[in-house]
Protein backbone atom coordinates (compact mmCIF):
# COMPACT_ATOMS: atom_id res chain seq x y z
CA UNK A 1 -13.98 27.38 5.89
CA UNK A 2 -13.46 26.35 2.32
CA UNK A 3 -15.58 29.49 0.82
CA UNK A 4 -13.68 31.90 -1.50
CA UNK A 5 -12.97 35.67 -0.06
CA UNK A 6 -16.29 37.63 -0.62
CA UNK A 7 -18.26 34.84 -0.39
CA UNK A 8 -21.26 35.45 2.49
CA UNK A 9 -23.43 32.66 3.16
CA UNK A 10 -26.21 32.07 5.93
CA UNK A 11 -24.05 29.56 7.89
CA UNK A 12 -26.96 28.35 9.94
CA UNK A 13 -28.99 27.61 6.82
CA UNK A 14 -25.93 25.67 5.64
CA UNK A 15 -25.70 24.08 9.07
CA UNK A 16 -29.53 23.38 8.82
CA UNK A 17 -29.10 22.15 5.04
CA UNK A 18 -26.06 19.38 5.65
CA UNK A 19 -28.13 18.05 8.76
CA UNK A 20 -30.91 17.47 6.76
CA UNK A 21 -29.09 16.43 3.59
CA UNK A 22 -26.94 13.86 5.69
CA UNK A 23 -30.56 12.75 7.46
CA UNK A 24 -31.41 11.85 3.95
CA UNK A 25 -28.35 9.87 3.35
CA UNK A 26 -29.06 7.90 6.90
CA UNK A 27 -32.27 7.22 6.17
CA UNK A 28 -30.77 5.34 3.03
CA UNK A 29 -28.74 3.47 4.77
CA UNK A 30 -25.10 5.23 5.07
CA UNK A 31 -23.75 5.76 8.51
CA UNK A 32 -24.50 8.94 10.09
CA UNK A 33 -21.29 10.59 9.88
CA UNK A 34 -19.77 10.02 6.72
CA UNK A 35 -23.22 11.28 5.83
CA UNK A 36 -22.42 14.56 7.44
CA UNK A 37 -19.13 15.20 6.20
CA UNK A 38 -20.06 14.16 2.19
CA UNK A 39 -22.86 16.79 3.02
CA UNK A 40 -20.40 19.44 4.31
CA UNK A 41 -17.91 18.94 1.67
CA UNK A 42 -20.88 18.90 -1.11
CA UNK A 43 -21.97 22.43 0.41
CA UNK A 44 -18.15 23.84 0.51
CA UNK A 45 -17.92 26.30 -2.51
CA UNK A 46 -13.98 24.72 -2.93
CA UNK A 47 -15.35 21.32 -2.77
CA UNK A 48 -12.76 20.30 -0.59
CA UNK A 49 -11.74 21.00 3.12
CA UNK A 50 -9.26 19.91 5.93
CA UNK A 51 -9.52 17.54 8.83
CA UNK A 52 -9.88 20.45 11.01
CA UNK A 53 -12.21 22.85 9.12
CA UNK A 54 -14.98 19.77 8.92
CA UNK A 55 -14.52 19.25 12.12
CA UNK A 56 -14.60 22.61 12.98
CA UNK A 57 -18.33 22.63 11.17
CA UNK A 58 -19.54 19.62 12.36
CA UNK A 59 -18.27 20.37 16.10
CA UNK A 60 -16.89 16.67 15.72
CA UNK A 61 -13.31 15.03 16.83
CA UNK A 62 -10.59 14.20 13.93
CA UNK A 63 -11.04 10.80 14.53
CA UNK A 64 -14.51 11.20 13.76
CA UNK A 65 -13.35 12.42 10.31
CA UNK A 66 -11.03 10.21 9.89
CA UNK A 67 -13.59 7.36 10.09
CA UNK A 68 -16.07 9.15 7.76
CA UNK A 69 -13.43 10.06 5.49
CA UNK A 70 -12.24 6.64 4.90
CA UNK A 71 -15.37 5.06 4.49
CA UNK A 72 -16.31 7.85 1.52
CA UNK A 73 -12.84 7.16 -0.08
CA UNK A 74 -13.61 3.67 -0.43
CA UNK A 75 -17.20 4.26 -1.65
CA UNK A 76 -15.73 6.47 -3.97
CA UNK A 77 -17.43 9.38 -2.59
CA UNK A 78 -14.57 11.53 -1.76
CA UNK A 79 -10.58 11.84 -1.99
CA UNK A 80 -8.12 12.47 -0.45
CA UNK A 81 -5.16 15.48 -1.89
CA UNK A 82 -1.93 17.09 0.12
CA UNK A 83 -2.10 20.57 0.41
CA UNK A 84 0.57 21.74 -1.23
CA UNK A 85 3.99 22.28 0.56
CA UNK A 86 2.36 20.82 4.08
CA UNK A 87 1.59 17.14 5.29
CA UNK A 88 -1.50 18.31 5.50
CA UNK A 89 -4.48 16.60 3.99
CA UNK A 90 -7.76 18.05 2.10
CA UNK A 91 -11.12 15.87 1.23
CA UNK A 92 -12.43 16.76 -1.56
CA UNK A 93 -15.93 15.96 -3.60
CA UNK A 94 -15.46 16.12 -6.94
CA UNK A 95 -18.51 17.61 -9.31
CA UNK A 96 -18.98 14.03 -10.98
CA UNK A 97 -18.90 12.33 -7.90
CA UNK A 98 -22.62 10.09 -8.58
CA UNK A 99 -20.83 9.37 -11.95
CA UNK A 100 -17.82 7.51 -9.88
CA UNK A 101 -19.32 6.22 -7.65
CA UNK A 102 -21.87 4.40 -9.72
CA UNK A 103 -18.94 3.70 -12.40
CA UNK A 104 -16.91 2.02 -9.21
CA UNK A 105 -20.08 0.06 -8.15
CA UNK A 106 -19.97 -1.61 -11.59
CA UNK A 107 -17.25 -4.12 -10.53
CA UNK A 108 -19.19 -4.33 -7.38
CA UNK A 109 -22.10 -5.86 -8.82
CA UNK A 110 -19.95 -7.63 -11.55
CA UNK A 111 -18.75 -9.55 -8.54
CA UNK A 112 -22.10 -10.03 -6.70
CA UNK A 113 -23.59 -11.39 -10.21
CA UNK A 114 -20.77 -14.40 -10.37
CA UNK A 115 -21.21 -15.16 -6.92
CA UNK A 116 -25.11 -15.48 -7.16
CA UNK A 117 -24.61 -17.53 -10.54
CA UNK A 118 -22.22 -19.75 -8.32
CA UNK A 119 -25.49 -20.04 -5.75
CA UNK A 120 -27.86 -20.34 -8.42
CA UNK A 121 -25.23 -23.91 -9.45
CA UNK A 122 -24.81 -24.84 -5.74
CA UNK A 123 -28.72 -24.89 -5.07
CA UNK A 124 -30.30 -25.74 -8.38
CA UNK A 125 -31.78 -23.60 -10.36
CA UNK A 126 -35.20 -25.15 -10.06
CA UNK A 127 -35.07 -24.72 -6.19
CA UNK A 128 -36.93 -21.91 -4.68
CA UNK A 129 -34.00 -20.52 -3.25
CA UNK A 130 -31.97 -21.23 -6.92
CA UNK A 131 -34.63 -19.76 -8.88
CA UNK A 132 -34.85 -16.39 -6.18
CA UNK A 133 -30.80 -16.20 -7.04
CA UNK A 134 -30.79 -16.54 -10.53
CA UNK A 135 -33.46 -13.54 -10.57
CA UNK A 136 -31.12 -11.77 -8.55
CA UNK A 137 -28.13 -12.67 -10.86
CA UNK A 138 -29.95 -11.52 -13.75
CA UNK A 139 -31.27 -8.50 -11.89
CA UNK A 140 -27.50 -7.43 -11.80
CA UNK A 141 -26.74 -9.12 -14.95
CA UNK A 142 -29.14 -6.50 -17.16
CA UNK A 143 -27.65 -3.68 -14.60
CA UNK A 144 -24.25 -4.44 -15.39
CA UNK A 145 -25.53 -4.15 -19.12
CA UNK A 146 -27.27 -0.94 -19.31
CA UNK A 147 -25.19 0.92 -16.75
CA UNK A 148 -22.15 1.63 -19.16
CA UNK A 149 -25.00 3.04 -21.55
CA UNK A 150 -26.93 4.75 -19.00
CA UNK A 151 -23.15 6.66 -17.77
CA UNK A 152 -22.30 7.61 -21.53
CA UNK A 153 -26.08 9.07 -21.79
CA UNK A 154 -25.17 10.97 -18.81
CA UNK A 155 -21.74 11.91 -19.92
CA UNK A 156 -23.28 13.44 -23.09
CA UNK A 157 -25.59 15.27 -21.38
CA UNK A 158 -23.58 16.84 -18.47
CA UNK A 159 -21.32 18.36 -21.34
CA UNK A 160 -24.61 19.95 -22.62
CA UNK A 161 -25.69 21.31 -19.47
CA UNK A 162 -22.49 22.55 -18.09
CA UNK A 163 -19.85 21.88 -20.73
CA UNK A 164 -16.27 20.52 -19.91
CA UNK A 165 -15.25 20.65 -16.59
């Protein structure tokens, strides 16, 4: 199921691990079952499995992946990759997958920030409601500034800790 030849795990601690992993990610707001297959995928040695083997693991219906899987992809959580020579398709996490999707949430709150400053004009910013926007819009405003650093810092220090990838 995604694990290279030779490989022996304890498949009920892995079992017990993504349910509790995926419990974590609930409890932070993502939906149960994308939760459960970025936690499957994230424990897969390859990094990457088929329709069938994660539902296969998580004893859930290829729809169910399907759903899960396309809510990841647009979070930026997972992709999606043919197998080679087959129609077939693979997920896959990728080892700088926090890097991506925090890089990707960028435009997200570059977005959020105009449309707050356009509240902050509609209300007034002297309003209670204009001044709570216009700490909001600055919130993301200062974000949107120190994320790029914050991503370089990290990118610097990945390639200490495990070199180029």
């Amino acid at each position: 199921m995604g694990q290279p030849a030779g490989t022996e795990r304890d498949e009920e601690a892995v079992a017990r691990f993504v349910e509790n992993f995926a419990a974590v990610f609930v409890d932070a707001g993502i939906q149960r079952m994308p939760a459960r297959v970025f936690a499957a995928l994230l424990s897969s040695d390859a990094g990457a499995m088929s329709s069938a083997e994660l539902g296969e693991q998580l004893q859930v219906s290829p729809a169910a992946v399907s759903g899960a899987v396309r809510y990841l992809s647009q979070q930026h959580m997972v992709s999606r990759e043919r197998e080679p020579g087959t129609r077939r398709e693979r997920y896959r996490v990728h080892n700088n997958q926090w890097y991506e999707a925090l890089a990707n949430r960028d435009q997200i709150m570059k977005r959020w920030e105009e449309a707050l400053r356009e509240g902050v004009n509609s209300l007034g910013a002297q309003t209670p409601a204009g001044r709570r926007m216009a700490e909001t819009q600055a919130f993301f405003e200062f974000v949107g500034q120190e994320l790029p650093l914050l991503l370089e810092r990290w990118r610097e220090r990945r390639e200490e800790l495990y070199g180029d990838r």
